[in-house]
Structures are given as C-alpha cells and as structure tokens.
Protein backbone atom coordinates (compact mmCIF):
# COMPACT_ATOMS: atom_id res chain seq x y z
CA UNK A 1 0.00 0.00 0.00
CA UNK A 2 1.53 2.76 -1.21
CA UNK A 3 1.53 6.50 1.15
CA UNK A 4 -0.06 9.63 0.22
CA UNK A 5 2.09 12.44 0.52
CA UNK A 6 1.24 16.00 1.84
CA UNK A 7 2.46 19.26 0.92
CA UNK A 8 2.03 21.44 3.92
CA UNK A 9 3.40 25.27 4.63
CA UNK A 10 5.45 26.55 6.67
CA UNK A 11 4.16 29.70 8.90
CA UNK A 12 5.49 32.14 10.71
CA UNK A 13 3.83 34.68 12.80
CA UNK A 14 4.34 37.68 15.31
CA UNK A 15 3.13 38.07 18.54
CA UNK A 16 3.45 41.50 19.86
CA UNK A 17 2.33 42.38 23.16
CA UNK A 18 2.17 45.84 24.90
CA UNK A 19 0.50 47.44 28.04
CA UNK A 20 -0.81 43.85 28.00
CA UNK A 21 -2.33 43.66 25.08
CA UNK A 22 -1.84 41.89 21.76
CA UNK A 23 -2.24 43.00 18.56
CA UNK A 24 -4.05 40.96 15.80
CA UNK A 25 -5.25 41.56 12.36
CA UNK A 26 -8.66 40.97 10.75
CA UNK A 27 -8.41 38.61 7.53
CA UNK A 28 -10.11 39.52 4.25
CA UNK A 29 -9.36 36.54 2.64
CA UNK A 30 -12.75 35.29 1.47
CA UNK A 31 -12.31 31.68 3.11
CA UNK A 32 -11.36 33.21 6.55
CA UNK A 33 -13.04 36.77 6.39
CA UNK A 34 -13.54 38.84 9.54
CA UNK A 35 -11.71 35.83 11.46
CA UNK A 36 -8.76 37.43 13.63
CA UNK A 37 -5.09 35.88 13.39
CA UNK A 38 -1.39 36.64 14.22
CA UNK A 39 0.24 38.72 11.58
CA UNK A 40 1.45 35.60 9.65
CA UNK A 41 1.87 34.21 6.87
CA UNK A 42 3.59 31.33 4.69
CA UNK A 43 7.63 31.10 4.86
CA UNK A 44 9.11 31.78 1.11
CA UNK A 45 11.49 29.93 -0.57
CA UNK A 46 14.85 31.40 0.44
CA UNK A 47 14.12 33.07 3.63
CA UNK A 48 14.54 31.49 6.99
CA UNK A 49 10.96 31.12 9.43
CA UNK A 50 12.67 33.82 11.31
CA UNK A 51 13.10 36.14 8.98
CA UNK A 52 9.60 35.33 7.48
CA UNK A 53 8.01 36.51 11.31
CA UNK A 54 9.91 39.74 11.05
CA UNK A 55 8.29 40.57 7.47
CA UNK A 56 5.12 39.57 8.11
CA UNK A 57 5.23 41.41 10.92
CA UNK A 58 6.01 44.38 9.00
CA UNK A 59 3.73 43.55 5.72
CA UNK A 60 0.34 43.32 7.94
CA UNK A 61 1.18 46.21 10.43
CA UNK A 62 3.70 48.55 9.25
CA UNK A 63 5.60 47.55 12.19
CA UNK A 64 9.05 47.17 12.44
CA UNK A 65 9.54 44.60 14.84
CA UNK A 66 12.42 42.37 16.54
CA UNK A 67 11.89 39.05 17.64
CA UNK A 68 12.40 37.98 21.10
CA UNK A 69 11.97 34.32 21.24
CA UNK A 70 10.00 31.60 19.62
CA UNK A 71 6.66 30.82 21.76
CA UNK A 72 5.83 27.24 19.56
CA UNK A 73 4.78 25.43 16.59
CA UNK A 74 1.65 24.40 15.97
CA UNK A 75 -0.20 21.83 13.96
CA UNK A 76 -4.02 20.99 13.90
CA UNK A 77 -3.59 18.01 11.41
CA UNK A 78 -1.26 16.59 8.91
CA UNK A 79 -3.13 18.36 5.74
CA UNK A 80 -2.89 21.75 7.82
CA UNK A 81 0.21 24.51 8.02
CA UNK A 82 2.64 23.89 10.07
CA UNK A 83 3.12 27.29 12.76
CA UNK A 84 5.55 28.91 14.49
CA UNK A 85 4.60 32.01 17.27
CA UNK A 86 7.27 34.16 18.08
CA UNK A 87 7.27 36.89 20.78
CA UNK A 88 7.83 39.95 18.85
CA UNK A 89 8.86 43.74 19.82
CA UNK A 90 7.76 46.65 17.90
CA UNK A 91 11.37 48.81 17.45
CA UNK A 92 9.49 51.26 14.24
CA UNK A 93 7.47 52.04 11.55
CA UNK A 94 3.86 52.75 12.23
CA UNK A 95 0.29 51.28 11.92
CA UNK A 96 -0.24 51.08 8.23
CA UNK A 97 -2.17 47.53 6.51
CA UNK A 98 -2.87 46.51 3.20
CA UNK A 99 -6.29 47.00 2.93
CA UNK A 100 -6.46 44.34 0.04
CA UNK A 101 -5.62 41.55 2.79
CA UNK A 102 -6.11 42.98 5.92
CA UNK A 103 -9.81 44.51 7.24
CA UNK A 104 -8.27 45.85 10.21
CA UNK A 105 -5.36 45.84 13.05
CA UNK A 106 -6.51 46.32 16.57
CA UNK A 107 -4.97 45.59 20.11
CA UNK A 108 -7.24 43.06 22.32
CA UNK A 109 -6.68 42.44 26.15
CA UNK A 110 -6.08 38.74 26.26
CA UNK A 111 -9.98 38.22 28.57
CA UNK A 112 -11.09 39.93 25.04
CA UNK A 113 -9.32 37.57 22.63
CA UNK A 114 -10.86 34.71 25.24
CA UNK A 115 -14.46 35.48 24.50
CA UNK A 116 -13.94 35.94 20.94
CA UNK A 117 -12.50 32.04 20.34
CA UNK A 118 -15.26 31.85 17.15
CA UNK A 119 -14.33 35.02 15.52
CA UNK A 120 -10.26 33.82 15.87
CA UNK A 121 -8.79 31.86 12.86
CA UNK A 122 -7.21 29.15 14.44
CA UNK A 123 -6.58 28.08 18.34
CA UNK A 124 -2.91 29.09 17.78
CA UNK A 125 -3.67 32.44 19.22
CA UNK A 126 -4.95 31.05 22.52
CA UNK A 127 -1.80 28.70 22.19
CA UNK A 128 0.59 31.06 21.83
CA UNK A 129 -1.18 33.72 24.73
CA UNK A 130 -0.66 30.73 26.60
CA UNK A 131 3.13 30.17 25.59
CA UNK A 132 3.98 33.77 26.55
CA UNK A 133 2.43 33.36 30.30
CA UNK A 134 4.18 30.67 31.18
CA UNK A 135 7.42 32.72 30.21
C-alpha cells in the first residue's frame, strides 16, 4: 500500500504584546473573512521562518519589529500549516495595513481575545497567549 504524501506550509507569525495587550489583524481573505489571526503568513522559498516573522510582521502592520523568542509550533492536522509564534517587539514604523488583505489591526486584552474564540482563525492564538504566560 503505497503512502499519500502532503504538501504542507510553513508559517510564521508575530506576537506582539504591549501594556498587556496583543495585537491581531482581521483577515479579508474570502475563506477566513472577519476571522482574527497573528500577523502571519507562509515562509518563502529562500528566507529562513525567522526572517519570514519579522516581514510579516512588518507587511500586515507597518511595524518594524524584533523578535524575542519563539513561543511554539503548531499543527491541527497533517493536511494543515505547520506554525511557528514568536514573541515579537515593535522597534518602528507605524500602523499602516494593506487594505487588500487585511480589514483591520486592533490591540485586544487577552480576557477579550478569550471570549472571541469563534471570531479567531485558528486556536494558535490562545496557544501562543498561553506560551507567553508561562514565560
């Protein structure tokens, strides 16, 4: 019996927490619109997951940011991305989206981000929130 194969991606994503709250940005993607996430997105060929966190960072906030550690990876399933969190610091740039991908960017206390588990895109967020605290 021969294996079927998977082609998964590789994400990386930003966490950036201030006055104790973290920001996340609204999706407009049609399969996940509305639904909050990480700025994130898939690793490109070439760059290192590191390095991939620090320009997403930048792409969906207009934040400069520096990483400060990795938080995780997660994984759902085998047919889903494979994630990695990353405690970020913002060091620049201001707030400034593309408005073709992004609705909106907004800081959440973490109770806030709690009660909103259906509106979040996937249960990294909580995993990652939960990362940090143990820190």
């Amino acid at each position: 019996m021969e294996k079927e194969l998977v082609k998964i991606y590789i994400v990386a994503g930003v966490v950036i927490k201030q006055d104790n709250k973290y920001l996340l940005v609204q999706e407009s993607m049609p399969s996940q619109y509305g639904l909050w996430n990480w700025p994130a997105g898939r690793v490109d060929v070439g760059e290192t997951i590191e390095e991939a966190a620090v320009r997403e960072g930048k792409e969906e906030t207009g934040y400069d940011v520096e990483l400060v550690r990795k938080l995780g990876i997660w994984q759902g399933n085998t047919k889903e991305a494979v994630k990695h969190a990353f405690e970020a610091k913002i060091i620049g740039g201001e707030l400034n989206f593309p408005k073709d991908e992004i609705l909106d960017v907004r800081w959440f206390r973490k109770e806030e981000i709690y009660s909103m588990k259906d509106k979040l895109r996937t249960s990294w967020i909580i995993g990652a929130i939960e990362a940090l605290d143990k820190l």
